[in-house]
N, C-alpha and C. Protein backbone atom coordinates (compact mmCIF):
# COMPACT_ATOMS: atom_id res chain seq x y z
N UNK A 1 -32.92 -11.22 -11.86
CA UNK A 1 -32.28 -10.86 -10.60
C UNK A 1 -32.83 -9.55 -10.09
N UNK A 2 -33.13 -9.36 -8.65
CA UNK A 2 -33.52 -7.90 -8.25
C UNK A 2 -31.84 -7.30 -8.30
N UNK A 3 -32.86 -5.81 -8.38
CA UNK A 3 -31.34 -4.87 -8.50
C UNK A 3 -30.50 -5.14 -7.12
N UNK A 4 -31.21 -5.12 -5.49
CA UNK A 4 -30.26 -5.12 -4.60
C UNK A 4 -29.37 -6.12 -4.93
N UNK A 5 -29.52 -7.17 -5.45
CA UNK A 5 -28.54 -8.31 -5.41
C UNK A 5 -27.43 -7.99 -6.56
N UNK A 6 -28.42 -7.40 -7.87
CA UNK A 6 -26.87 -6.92 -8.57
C UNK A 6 -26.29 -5.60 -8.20
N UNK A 7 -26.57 -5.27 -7.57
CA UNK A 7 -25.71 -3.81 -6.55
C UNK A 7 -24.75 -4.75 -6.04
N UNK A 8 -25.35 -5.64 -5.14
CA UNK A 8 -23.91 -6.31 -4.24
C UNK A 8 -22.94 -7.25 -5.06
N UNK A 9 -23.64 -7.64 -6.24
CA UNK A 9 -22.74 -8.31 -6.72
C UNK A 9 -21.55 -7.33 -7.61
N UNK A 10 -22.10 -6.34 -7.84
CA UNK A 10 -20.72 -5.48 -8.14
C UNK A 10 -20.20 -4.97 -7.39
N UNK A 11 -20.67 -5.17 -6.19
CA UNK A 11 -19.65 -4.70 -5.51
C UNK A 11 -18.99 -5.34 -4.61
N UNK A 12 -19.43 -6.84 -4.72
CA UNK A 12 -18.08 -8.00 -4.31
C UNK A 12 -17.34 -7.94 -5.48
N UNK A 13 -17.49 -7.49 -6.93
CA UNK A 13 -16.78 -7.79 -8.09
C UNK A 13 -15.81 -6.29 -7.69
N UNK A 14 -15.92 -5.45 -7.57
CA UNK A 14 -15.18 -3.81 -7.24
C UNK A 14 -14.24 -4.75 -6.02
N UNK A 15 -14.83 -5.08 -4.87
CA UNK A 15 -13.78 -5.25 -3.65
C UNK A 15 -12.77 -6.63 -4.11
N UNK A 16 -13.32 -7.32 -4.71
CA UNK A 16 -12.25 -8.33 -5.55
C UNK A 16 -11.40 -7.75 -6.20
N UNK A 17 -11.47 -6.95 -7.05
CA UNK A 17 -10.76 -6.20 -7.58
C UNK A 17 -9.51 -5.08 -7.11
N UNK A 18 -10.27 -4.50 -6.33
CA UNK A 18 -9.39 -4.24 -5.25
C UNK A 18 -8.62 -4.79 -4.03
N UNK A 19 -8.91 -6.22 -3.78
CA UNK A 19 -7.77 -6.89 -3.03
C UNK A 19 -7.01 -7.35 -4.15
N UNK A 20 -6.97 -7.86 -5.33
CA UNK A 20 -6.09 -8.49 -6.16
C UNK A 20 -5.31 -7.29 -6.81
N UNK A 21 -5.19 -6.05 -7.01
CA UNK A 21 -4.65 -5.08 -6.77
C UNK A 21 -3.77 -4.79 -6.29
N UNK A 22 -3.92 -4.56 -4.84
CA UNK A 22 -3.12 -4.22 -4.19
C UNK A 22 -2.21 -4.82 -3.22
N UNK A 23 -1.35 -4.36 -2.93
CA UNK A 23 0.13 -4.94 -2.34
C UNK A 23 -0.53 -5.54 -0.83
N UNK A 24 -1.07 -4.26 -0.13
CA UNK A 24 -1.33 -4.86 0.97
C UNK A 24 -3.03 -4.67 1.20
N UNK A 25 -3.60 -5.48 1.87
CA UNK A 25 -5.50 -4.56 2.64
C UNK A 25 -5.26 -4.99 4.14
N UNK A 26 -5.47 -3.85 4.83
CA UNK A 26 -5.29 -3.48 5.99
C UNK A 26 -7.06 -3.52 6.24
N UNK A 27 -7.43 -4.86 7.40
CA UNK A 27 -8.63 -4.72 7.96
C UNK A 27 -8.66 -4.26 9.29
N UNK A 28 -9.13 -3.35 9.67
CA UNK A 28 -9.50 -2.23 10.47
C UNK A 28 -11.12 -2.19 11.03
N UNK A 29 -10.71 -2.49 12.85
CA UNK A 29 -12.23 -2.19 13.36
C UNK A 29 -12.86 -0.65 13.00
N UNK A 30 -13.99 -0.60 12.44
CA UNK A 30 -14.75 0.47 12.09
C UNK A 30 -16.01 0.87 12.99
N UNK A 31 -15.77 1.55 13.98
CA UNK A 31 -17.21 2.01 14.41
C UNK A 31 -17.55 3.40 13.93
N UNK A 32 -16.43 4.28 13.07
CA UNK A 32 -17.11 5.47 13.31
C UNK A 32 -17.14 6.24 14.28
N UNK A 33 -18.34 7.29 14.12
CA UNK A 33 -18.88 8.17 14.83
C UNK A 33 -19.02 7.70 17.01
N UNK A 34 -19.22 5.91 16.53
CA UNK A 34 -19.75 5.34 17.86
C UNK A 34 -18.24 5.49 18.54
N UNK A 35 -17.25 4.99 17.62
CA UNK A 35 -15.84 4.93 18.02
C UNK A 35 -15.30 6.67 18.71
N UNK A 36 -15.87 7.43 18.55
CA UNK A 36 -15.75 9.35 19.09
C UNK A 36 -14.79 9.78 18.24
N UNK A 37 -15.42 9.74 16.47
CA UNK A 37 -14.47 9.56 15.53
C UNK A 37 -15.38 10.99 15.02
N UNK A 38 -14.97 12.02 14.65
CA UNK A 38 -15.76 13.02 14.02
C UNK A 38 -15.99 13.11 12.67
N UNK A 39 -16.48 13.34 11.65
CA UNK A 39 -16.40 13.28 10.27
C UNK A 39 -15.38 13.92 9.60
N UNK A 40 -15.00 15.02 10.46
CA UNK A 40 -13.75 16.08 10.39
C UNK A 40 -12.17 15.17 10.06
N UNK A 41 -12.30 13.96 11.19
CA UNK A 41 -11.16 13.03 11.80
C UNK A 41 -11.34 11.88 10.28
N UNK A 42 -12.46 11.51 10.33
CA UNK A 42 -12.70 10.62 9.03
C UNK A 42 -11.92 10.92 7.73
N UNK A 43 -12.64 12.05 7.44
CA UNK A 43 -12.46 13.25 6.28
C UNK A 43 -10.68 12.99 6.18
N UNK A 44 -9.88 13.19 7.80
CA UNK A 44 -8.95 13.12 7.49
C UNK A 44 -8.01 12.08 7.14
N UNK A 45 -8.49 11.12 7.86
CA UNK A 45 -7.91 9.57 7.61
C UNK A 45 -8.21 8.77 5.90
N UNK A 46 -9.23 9.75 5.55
CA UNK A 46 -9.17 8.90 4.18
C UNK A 46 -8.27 10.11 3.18
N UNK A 47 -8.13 11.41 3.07
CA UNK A 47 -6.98 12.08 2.64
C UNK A 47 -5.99 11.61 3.01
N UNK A 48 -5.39 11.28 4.15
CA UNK A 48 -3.90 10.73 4.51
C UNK A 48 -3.69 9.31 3.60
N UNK A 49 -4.57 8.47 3.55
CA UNK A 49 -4.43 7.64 3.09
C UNK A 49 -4.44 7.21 1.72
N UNK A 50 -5.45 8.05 0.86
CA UNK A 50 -5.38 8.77 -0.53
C UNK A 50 -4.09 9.05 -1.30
N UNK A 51 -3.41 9.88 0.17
CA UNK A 51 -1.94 10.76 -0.81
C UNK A 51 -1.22 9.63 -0.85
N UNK A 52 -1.08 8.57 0.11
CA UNK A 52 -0.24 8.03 0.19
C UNK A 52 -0.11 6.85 -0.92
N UNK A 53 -1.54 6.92 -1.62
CA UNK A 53 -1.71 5.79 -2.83
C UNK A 53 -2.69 4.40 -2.23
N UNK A 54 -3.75 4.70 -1.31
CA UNK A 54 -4.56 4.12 -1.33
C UNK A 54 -5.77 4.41 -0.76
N UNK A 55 -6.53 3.24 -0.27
CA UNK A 55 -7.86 3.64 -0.67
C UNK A 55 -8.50 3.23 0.99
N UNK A 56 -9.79 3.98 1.70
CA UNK A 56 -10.14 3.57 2.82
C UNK A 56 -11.25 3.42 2.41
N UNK A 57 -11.66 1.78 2.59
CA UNK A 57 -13.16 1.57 2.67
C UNK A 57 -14.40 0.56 3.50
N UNK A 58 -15.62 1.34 3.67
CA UNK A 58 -16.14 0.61 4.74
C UNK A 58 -16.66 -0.25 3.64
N UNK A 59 -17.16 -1.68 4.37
CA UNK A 59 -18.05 -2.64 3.76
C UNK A 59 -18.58 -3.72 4.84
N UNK A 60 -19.77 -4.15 4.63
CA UNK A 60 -20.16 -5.10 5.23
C UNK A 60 -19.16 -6.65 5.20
N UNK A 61 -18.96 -7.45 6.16
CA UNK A 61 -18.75 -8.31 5.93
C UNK A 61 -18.53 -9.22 5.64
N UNK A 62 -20.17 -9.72 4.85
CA UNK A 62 -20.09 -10.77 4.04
C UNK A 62 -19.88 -10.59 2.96
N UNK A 63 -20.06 -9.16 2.22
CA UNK A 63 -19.37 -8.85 1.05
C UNK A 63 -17.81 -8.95 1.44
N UNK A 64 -17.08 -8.80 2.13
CA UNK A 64 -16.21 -8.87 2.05
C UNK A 64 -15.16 -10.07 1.96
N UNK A 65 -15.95 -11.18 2.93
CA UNK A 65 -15.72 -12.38 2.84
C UNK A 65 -15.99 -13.23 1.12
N UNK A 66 -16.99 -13.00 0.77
CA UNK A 66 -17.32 -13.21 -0.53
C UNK A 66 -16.38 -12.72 -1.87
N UNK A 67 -15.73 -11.43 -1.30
CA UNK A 67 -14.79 -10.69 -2.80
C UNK A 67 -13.64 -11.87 -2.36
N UNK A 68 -13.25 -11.73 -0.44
CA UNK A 68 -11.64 -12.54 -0.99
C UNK A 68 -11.94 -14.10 -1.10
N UNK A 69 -12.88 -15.01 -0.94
CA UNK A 69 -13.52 -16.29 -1.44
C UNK A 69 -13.49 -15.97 -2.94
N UNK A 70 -13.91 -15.05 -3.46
CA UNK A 70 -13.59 -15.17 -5.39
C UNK A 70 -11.89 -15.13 -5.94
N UNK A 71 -11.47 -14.53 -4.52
CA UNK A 71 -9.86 -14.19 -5.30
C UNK A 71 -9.04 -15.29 -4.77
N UNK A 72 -9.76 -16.25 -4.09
CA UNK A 72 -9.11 -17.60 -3.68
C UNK A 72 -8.61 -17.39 -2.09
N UNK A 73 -8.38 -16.32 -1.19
CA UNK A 73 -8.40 -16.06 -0.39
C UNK A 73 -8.86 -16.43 1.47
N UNK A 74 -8.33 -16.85 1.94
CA UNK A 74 -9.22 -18.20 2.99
C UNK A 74 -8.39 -17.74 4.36
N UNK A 75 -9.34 -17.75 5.69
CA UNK A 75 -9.00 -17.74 7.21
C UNK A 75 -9.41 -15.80 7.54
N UNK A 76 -10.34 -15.35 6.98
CA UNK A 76 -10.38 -14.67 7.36
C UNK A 76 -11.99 -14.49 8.10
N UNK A 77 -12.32 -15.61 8.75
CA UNK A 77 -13.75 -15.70 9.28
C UNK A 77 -13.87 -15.39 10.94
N UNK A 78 -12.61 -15.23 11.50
CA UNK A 78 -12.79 -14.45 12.60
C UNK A 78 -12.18 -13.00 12.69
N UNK A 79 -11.16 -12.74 11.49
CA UNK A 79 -11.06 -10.99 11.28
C UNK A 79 -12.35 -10.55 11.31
N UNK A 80 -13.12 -10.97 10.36
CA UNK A 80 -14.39 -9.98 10.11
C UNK A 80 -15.47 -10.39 10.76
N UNK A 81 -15.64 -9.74 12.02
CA UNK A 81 -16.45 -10.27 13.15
C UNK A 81 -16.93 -8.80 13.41
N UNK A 82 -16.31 -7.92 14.07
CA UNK A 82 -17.19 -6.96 14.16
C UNK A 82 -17.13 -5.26 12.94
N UNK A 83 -17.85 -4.48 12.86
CA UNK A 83 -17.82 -3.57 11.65
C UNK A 83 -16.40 -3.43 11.16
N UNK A 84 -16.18 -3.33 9.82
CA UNK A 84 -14.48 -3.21 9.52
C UNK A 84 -14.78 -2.39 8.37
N UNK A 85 -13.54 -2.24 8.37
CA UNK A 85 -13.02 -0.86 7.27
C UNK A 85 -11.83 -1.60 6.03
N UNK A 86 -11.81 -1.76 5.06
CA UNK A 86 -10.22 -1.92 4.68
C UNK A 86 -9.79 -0.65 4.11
N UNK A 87 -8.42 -0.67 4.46
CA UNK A 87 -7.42 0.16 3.89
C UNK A 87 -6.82 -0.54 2.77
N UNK A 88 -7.27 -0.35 1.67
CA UNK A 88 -6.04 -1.31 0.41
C UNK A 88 -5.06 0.32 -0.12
N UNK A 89 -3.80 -0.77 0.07
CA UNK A 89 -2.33 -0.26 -0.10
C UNK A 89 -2.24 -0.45 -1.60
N UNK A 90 -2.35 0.81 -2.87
CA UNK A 90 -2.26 0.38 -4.16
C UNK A 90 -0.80 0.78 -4.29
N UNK A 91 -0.21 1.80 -3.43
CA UNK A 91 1.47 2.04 -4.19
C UNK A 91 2.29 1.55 -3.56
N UNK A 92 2.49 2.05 -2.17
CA UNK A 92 3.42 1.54 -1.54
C UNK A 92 2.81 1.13 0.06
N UNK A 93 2.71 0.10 0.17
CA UNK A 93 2.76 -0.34 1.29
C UNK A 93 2.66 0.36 2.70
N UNK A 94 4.24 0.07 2.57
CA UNK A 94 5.02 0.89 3.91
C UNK A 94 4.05 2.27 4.36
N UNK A 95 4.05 3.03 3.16
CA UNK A 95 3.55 4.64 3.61
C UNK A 95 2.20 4.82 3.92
N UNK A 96 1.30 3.56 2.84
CA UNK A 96 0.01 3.46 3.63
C UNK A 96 -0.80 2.92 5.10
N UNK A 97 0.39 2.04 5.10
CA UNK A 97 0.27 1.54 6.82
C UNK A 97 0.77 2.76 7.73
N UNK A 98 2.02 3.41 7.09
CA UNK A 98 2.18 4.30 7.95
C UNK A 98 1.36 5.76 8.30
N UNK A 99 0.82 6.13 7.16
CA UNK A 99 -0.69 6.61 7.72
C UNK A 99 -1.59 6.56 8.49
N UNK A 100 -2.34 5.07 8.48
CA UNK A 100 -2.74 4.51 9.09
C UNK A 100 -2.79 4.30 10.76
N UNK A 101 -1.64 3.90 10.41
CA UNK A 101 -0.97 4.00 12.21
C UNK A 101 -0.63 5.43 12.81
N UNK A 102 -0.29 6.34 12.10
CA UNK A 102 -0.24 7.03 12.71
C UNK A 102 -1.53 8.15 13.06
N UNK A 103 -2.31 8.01 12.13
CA UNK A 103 -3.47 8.14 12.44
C UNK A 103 -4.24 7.77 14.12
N UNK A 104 -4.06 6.72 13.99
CA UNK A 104 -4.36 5.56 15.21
C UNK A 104 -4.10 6.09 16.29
N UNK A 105 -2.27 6.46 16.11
CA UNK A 105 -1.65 6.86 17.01
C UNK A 105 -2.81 8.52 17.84
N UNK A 106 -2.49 9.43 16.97
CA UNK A 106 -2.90 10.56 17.39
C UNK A 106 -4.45 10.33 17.46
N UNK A 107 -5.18 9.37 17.14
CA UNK A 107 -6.70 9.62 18.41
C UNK A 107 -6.20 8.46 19.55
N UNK A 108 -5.44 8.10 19.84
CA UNK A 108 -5.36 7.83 21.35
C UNK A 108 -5.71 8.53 22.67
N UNK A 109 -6.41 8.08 23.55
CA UNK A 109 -6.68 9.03 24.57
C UNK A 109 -7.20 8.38 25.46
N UNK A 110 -7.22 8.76 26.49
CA UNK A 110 -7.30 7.72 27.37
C UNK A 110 -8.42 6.81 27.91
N UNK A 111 -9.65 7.10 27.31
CA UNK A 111 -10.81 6.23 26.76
C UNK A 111 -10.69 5.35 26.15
N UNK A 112 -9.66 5.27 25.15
CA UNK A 112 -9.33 4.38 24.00
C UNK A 112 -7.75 4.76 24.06
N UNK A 113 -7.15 3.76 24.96
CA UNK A 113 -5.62 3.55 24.68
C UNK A 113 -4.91 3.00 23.47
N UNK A 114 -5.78 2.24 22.90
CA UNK A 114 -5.19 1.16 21.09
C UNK A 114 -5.46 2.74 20.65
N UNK A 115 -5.99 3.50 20.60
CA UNK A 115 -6.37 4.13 19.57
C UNK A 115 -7.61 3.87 17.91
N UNK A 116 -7.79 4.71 17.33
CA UNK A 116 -8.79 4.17 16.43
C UNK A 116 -8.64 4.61 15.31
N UNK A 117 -8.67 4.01 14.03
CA UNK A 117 -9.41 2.35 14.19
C UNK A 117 -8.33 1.60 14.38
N UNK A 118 -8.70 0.76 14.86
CA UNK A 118 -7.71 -0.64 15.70
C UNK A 118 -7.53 -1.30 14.79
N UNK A 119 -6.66 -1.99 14.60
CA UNK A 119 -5.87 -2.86 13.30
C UNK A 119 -6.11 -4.26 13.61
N UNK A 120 -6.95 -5.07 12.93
CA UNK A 120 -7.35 -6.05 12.77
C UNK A 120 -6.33 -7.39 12.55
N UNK A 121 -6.37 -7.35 11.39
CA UNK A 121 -5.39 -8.05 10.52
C UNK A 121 -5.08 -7.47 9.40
N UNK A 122 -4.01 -8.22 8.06
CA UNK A 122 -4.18 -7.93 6.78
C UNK A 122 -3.90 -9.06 5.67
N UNK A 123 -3.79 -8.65 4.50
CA UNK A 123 -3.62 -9.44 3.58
C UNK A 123 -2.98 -9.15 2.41
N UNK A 124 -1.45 -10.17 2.37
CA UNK A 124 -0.39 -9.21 1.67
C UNK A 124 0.30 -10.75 1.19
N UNK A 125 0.12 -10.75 -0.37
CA UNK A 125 0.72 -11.24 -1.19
C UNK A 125 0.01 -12.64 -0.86
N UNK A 126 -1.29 -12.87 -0.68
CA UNK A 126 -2.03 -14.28 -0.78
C UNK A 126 -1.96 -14.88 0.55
N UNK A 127 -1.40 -14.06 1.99
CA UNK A 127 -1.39 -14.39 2.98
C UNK A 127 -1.61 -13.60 3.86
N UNK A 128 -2.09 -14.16 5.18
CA UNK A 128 -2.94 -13.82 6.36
C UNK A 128 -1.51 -12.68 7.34
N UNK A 129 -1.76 -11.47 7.33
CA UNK A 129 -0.66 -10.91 8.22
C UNK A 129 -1.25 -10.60 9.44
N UNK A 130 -0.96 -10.50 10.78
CA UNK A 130 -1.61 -10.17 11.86
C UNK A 130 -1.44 -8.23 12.29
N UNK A 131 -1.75 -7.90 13.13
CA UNK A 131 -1.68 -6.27 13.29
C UNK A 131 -0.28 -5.71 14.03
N UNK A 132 0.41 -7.14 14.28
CA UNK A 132 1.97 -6.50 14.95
C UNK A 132 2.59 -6.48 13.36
N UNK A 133 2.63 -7.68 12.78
CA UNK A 133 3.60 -7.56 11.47
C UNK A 133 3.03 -5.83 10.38
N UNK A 134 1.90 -5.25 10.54
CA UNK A 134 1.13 -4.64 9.91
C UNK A 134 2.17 -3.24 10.35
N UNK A 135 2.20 -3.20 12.10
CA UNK A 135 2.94 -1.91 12.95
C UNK A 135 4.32 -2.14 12.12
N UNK A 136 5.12 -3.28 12.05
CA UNK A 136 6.38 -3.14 11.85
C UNK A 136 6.43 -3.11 10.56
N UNK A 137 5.92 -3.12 9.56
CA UNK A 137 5.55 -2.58 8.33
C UNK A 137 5.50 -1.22 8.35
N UNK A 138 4.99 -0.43 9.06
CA UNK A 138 4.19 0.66 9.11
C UNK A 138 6.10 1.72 9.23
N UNK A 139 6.64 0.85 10.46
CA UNK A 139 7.99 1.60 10.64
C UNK A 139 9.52 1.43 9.66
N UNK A 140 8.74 0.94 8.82
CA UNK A 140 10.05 1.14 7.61
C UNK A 140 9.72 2.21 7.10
N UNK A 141 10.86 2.38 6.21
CA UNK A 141 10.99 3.96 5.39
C UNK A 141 10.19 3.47 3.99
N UNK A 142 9.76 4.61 3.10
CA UNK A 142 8.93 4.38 2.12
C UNK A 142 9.99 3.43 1.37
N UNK A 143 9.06 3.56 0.23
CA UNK A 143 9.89 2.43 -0.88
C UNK A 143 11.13 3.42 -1.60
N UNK A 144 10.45 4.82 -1.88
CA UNK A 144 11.18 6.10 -2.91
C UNK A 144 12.44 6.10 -1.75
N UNK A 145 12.62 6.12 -0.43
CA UNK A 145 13.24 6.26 0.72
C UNK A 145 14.77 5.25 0.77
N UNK A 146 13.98 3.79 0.39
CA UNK A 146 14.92 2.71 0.07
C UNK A 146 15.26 2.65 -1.12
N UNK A 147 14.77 2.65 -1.84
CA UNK A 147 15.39 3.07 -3.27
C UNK A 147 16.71 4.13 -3.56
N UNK A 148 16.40 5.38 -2.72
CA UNK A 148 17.40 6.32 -2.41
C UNK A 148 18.78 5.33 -1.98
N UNK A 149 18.53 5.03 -0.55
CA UNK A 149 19.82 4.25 0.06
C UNK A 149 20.28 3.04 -0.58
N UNK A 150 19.39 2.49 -1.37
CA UNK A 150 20.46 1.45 -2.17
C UNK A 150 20.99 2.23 -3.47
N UNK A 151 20.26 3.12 -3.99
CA UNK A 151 21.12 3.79 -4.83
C UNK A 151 22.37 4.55 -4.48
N UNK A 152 22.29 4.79 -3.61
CA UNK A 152 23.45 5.73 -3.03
C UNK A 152 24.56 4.65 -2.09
N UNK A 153 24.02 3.36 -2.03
CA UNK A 153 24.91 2.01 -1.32
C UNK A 153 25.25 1.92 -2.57
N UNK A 154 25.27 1.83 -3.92
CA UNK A 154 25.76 1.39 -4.97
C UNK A 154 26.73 2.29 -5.97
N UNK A 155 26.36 3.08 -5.73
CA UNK A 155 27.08 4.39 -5.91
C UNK A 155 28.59 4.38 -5.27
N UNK A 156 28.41 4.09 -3.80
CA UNK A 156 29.46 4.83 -2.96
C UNK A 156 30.73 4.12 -3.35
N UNK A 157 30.51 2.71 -3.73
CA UNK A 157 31.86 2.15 -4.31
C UNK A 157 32.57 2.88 -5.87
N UNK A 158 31.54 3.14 -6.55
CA UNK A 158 32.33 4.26 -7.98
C UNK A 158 32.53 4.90 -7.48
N UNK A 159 31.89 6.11 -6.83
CA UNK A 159 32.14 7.52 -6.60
C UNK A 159 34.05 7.03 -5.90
N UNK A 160 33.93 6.03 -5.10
CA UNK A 160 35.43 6.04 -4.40
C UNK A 160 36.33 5.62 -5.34
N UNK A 161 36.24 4.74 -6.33
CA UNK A 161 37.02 4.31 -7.11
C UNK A 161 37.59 5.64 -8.07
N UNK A 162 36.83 6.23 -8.72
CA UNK A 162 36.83 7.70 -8.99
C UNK A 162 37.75 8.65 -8.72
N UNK A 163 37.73 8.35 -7.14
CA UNK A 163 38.26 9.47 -6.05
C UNK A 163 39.67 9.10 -6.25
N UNK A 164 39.69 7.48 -6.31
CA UNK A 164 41.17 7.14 -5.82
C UNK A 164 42.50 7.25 -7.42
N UNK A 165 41.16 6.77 -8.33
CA UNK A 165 41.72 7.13 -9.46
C UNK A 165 42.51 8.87 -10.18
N UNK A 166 41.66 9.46 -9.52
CA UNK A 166 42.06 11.10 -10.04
C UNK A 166 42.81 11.87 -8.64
N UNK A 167 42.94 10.66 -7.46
CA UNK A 167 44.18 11.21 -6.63
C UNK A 167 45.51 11.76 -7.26
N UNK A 168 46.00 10.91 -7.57
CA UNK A 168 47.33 10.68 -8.21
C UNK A 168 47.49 12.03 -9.49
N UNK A 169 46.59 12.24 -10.10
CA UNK A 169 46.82 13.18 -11.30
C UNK A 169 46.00 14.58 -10.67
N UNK A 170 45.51 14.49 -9.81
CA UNK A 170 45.17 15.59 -8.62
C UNK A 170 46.41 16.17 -8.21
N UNK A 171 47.55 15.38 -7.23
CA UNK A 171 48.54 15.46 -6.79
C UNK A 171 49.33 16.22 -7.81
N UNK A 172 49.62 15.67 -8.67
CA UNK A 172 50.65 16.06 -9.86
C UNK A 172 49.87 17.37 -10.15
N UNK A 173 48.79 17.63 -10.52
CA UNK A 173 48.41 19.42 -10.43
C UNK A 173 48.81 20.22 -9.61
N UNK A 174 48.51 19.72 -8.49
CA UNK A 174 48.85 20.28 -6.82
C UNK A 174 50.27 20.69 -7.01
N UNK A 175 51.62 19.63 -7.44
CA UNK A 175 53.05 19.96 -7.28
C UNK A 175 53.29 20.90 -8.56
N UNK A 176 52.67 20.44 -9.78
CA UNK A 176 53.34 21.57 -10.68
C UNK A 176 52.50 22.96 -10.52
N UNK A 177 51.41 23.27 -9.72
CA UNK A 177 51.37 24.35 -9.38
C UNK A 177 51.90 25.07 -8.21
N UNK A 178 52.41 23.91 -7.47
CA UNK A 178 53.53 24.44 -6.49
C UNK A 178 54.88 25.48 -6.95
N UNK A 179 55.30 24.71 -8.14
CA UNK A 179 56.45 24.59 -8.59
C UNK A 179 56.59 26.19 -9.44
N UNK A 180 55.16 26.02 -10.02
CA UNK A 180 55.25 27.59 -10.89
C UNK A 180 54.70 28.59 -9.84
N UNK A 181 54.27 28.45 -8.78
CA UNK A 181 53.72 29.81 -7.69
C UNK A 181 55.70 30.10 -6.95
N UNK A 182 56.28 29.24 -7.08
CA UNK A 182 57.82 28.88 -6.40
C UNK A 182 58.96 29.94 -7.73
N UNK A 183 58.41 29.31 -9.01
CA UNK A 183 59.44 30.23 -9.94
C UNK A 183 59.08 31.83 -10.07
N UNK A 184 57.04 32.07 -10.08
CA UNK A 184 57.14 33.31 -10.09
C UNK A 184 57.43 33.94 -8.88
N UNK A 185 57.45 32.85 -8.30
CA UNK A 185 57.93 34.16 -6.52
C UNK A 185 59.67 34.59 -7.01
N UNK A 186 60.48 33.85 -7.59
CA UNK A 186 61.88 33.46 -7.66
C UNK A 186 62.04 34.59 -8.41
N UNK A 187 61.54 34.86 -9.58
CA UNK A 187 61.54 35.76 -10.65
C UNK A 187 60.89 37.27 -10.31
N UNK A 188 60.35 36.77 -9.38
CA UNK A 188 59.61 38.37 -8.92
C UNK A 188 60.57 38.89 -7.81
């Protein structure tokens, strides 16, 4: 085999790997620099996306078509039509789309109203998601976020039971310290 071919073949074996991975891959039009994207702006979109627990990467096409054809993966032959980027989501989802988008959001301008990079499609849990379901993804709260509120939805029924239980022997503190602030006043 020449080496170019085993270069690409590890690295349809790396991008396989990385869609079967992760929760979600966010495909993203990629022009770059052509897109009036600075390296500065780049630099920053792949840190935002980093902290958040995943990964931004460019690749050609047919490698890409080829990693999700190994992971059994199918209908993505008009996503990847012109240069793309994926974003794979390794922790949480939610926070990496919401990066993403908001990214998007703030190079908007009025040259480019979508903003950039433009959200393609994605691919989340062995199926084809489009770039609206991707936005309304993007506007939930993290996972650590929901986790909080159902812990604290599960909670709120003990904590009250608690409350209602140590009323009653609350009260009875309350009157017999009534009762002795009442005798030393009496006695004083």
């Amino acid at each position: 085999m020449k080496k170019a071919h085993i270069k690409k073949q590890e690295l349809i074996d790396e991008l396989a790997d990385k869609f079967s991975r992760s929760s979600l891959s966010i495909f993203t039009d990629y022009r770059g620099s052509e897109a009036g994207l600075t390296v500065e702006q780049i630099s920053k979109l792949r840190r935002s996306i980093r902290e958040s627990g995943g990964e931004f990467k460019v690749a050609k096409n047919t490698l890409l078509l080829r990693a999700l054809n190994k992971i059994g993966a199918e209908g993505f032959d008009k996503v990847l039509q012109d240069p793309t980027a994926v974003v794979f989501a390794f922790e949480d989802a939610a926070s990496t789309s919401k990066a993403l988008v908001e990214f998007t959001k703030e190079t908007q301008s009025k040259f480019n109203p979508a903003g950039v990079p433009t959200v393609k499609a994605g691919f989340m849990e062995g199926a084809v998601v489009n770039a609206s379901q991707i936005i309304v993804l993007a506007s939930l709260p993290s996972r650590n976020v929901l986790l909080a509120t159902l812990l604290a939805t599960m909670q709120a029924p003990i904590s009250s039971l608690a409350r209602v239980i140590n009323a009653p022997l609350a009260g009875l503190v309350n009157v017999l310290d009534a009762i002795r602030k009442q005798k030393a006043e009496a006695a004083a």
